[in-house]
Each structure stands twice: as structure tokens, then as C-alpha cells.
N, C-alpha and C. Protein backbone atom coordinates (compact mmCIF):
# COMPACT_ATOMS: atom_id res chain seq x y z
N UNK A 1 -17.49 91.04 -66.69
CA UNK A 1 -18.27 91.89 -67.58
C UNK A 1 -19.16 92.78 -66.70
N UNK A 2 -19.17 94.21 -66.85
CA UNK A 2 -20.19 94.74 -66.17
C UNK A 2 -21.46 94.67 -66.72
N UNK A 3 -22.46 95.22 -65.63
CA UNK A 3 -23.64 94.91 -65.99
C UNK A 3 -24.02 96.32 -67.45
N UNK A 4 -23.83 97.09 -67.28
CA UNK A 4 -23.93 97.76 -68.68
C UNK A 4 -23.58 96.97 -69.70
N UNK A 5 -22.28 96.34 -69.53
CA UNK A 5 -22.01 95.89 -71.15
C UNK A 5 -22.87 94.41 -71.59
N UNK A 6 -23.25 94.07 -70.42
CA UNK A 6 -24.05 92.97 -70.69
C UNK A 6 -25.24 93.86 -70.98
N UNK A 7 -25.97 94.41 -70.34
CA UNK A 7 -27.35 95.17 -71.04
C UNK A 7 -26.91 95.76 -71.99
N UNK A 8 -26.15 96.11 -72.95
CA UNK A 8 -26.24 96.48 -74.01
C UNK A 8 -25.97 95.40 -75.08
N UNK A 9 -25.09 93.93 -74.73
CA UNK A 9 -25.25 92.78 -75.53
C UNK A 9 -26.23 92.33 -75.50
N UNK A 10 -27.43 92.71 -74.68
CA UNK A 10 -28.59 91.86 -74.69
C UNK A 10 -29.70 92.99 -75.53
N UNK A 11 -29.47 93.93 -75.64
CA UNK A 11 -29.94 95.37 -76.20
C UNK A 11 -29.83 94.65 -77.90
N UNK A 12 -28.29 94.29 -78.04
CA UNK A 12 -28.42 94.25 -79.80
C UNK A 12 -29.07 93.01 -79.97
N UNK A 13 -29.32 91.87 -78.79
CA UNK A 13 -29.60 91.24 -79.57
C UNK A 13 -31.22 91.03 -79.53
N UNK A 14 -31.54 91.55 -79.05
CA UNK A 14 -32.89 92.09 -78.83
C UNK A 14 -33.41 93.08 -80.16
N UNK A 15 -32.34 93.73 -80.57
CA UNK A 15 -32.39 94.45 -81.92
C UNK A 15 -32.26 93.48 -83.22
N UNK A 16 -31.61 92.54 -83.08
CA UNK A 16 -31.47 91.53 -84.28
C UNK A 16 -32.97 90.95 -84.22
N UNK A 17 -33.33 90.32 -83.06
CA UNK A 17 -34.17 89.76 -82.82
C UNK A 17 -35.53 90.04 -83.54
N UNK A 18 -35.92 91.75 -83.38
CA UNK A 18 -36.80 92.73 -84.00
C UNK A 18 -36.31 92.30 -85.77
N UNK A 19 -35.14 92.42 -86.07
CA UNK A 19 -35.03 92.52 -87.64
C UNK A 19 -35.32 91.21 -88.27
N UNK A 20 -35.21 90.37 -87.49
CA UNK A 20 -35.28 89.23 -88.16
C UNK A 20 -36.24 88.37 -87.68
N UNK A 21 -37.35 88.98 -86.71
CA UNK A 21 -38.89 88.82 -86.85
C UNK A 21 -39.46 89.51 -88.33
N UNK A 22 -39.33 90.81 -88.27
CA UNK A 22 -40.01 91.56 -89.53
C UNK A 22 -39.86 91.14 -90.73
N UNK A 23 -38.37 90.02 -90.89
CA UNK A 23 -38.11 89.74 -92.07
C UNK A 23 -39.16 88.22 -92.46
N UNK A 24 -39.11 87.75 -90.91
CA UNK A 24 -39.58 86.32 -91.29
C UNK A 24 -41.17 86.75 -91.65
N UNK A 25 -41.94 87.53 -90.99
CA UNK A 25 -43.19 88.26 -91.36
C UNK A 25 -43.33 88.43 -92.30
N UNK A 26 -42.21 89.04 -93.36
CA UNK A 26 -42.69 89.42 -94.83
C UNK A 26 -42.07 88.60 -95.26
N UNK A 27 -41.85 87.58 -95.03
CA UNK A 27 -41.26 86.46 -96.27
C UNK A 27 -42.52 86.07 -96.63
N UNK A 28 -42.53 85.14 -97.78
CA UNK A 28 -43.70 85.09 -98.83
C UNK A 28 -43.90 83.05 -98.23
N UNK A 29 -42.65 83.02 -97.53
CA UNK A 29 -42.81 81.38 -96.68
C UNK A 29 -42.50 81.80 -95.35
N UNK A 30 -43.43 82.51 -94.92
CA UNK A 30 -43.31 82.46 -93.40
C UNK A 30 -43.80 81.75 -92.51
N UNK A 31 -43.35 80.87 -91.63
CA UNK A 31 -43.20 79.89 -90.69
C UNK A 31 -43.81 80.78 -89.52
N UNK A 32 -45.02 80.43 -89.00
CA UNK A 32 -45.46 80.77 -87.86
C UNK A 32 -44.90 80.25 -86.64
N UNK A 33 -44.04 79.12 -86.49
CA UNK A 33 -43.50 78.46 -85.62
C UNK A 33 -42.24 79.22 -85.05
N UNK A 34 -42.05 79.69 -86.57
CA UNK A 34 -40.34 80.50 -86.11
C UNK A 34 -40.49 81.78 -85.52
N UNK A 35 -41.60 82.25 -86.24
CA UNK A 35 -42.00 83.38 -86.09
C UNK A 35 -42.56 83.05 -84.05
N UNK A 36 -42.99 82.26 -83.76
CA UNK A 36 -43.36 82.39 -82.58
C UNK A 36 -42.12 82.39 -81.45
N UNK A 37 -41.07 81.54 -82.31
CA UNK A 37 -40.13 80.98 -81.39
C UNK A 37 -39.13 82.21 -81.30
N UNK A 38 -39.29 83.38 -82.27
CA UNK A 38 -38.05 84.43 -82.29
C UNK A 38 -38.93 85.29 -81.25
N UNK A 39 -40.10 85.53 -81.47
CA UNK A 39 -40.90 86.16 -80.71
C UNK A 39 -40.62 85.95 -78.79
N UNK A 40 -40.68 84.66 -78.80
CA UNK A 40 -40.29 83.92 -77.54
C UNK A 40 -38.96 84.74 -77.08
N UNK A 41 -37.90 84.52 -77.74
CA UNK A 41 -36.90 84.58 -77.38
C UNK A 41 -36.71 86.38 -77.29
N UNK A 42 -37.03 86.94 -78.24
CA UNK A 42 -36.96 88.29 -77.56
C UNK A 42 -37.68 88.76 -76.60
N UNK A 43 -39.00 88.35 -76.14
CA UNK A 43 -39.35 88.24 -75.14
C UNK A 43 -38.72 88.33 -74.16
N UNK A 44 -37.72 87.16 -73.92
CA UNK A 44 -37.18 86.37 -72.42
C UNK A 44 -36.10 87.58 -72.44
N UNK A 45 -35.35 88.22 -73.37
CA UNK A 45 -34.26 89.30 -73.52
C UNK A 45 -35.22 90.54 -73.17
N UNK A 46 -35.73 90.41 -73.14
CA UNK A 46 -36.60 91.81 -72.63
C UNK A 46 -36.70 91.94 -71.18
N UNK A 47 -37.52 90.34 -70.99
CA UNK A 47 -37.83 90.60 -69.68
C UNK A 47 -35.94 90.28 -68.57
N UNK A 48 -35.44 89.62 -69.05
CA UNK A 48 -33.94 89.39 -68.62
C UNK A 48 -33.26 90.92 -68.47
N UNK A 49 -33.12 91.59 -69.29
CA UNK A 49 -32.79 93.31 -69.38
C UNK A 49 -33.60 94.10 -67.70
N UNK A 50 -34.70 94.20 -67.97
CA UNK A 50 -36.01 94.53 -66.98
C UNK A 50 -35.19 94.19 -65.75
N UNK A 51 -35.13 92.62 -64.90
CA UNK A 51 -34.93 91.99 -64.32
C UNK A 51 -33.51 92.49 -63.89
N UNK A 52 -32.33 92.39 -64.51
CA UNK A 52 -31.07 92.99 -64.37
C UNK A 52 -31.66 94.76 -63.91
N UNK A 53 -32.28 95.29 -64.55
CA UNK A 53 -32.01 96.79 -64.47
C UNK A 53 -32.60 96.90 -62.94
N UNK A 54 -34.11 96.26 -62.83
CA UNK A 54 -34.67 96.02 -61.33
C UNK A 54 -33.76 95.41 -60.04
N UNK A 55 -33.23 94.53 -60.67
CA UNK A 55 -31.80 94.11 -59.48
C UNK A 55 -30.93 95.13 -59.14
N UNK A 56 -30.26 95.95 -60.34
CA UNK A 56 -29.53 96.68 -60.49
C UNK A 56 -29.78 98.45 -59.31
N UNK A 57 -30.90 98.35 -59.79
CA UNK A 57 -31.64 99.47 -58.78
C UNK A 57 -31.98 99.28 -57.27
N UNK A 58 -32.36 97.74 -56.96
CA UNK A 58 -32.36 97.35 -55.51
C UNK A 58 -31.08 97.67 -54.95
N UNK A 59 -29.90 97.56 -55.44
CA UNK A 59 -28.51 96.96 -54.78
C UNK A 59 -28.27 98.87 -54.49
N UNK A 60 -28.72 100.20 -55.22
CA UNK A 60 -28.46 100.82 -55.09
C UNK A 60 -29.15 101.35 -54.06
């Protein structure tokens, strides 16, 4: 897999990630736990993206 197509699988899911924080936010039973733990996890896809693109630029 090149590294583009992996930064862009980590792109959507970094985009799901966003939609389905906002959703758990406006639910009328929103779970702060989940809400922290989706938060978490797009996080680590953020900084994982960052990290690849910074590697990506050393090697050049």
C-alpha cells in the first residue's frame, strides 16, 4: 500500500470519526465516555497522519 493511499484511509476515517462525534453530541443520551473515547481515537489518526507525512518529508 502506498503511503498516500494509506493517508487517505486514515483521512476518511478521521472523517467518520468527526460525524459520529457530532452525532453522539447531539444525541439526547449522550455518553461522555464514548464521546471521549471517539475523541481519543481521532486524535491518535491525526496525530498518526502528521507523523507519516513528517517521516514522509525526512526520507525526501
Amino acid at each position: 500500500m502506498s503511503l498516500q493511499t494509506h493517508l487517505n484511509q486514515l483521512a476518511r476515517k478521521h472523517e467518520a470519526l468527526e460525524r459520529e462525534i457530532h452525532e453522539a453530541i447531539h444525541s439526547p443520551s449522550a455518553n461522555d465516555l464514548r464521546i471521549a473515547e471517539l475523541k481519543r481515537r481521532k486524535l491518535h489518526i491525526k496525530d498518526e497522519m502528521k507523523r507519516l507525512r513528517t517521516d514522509s518529508d525526512s526520507v525526501h
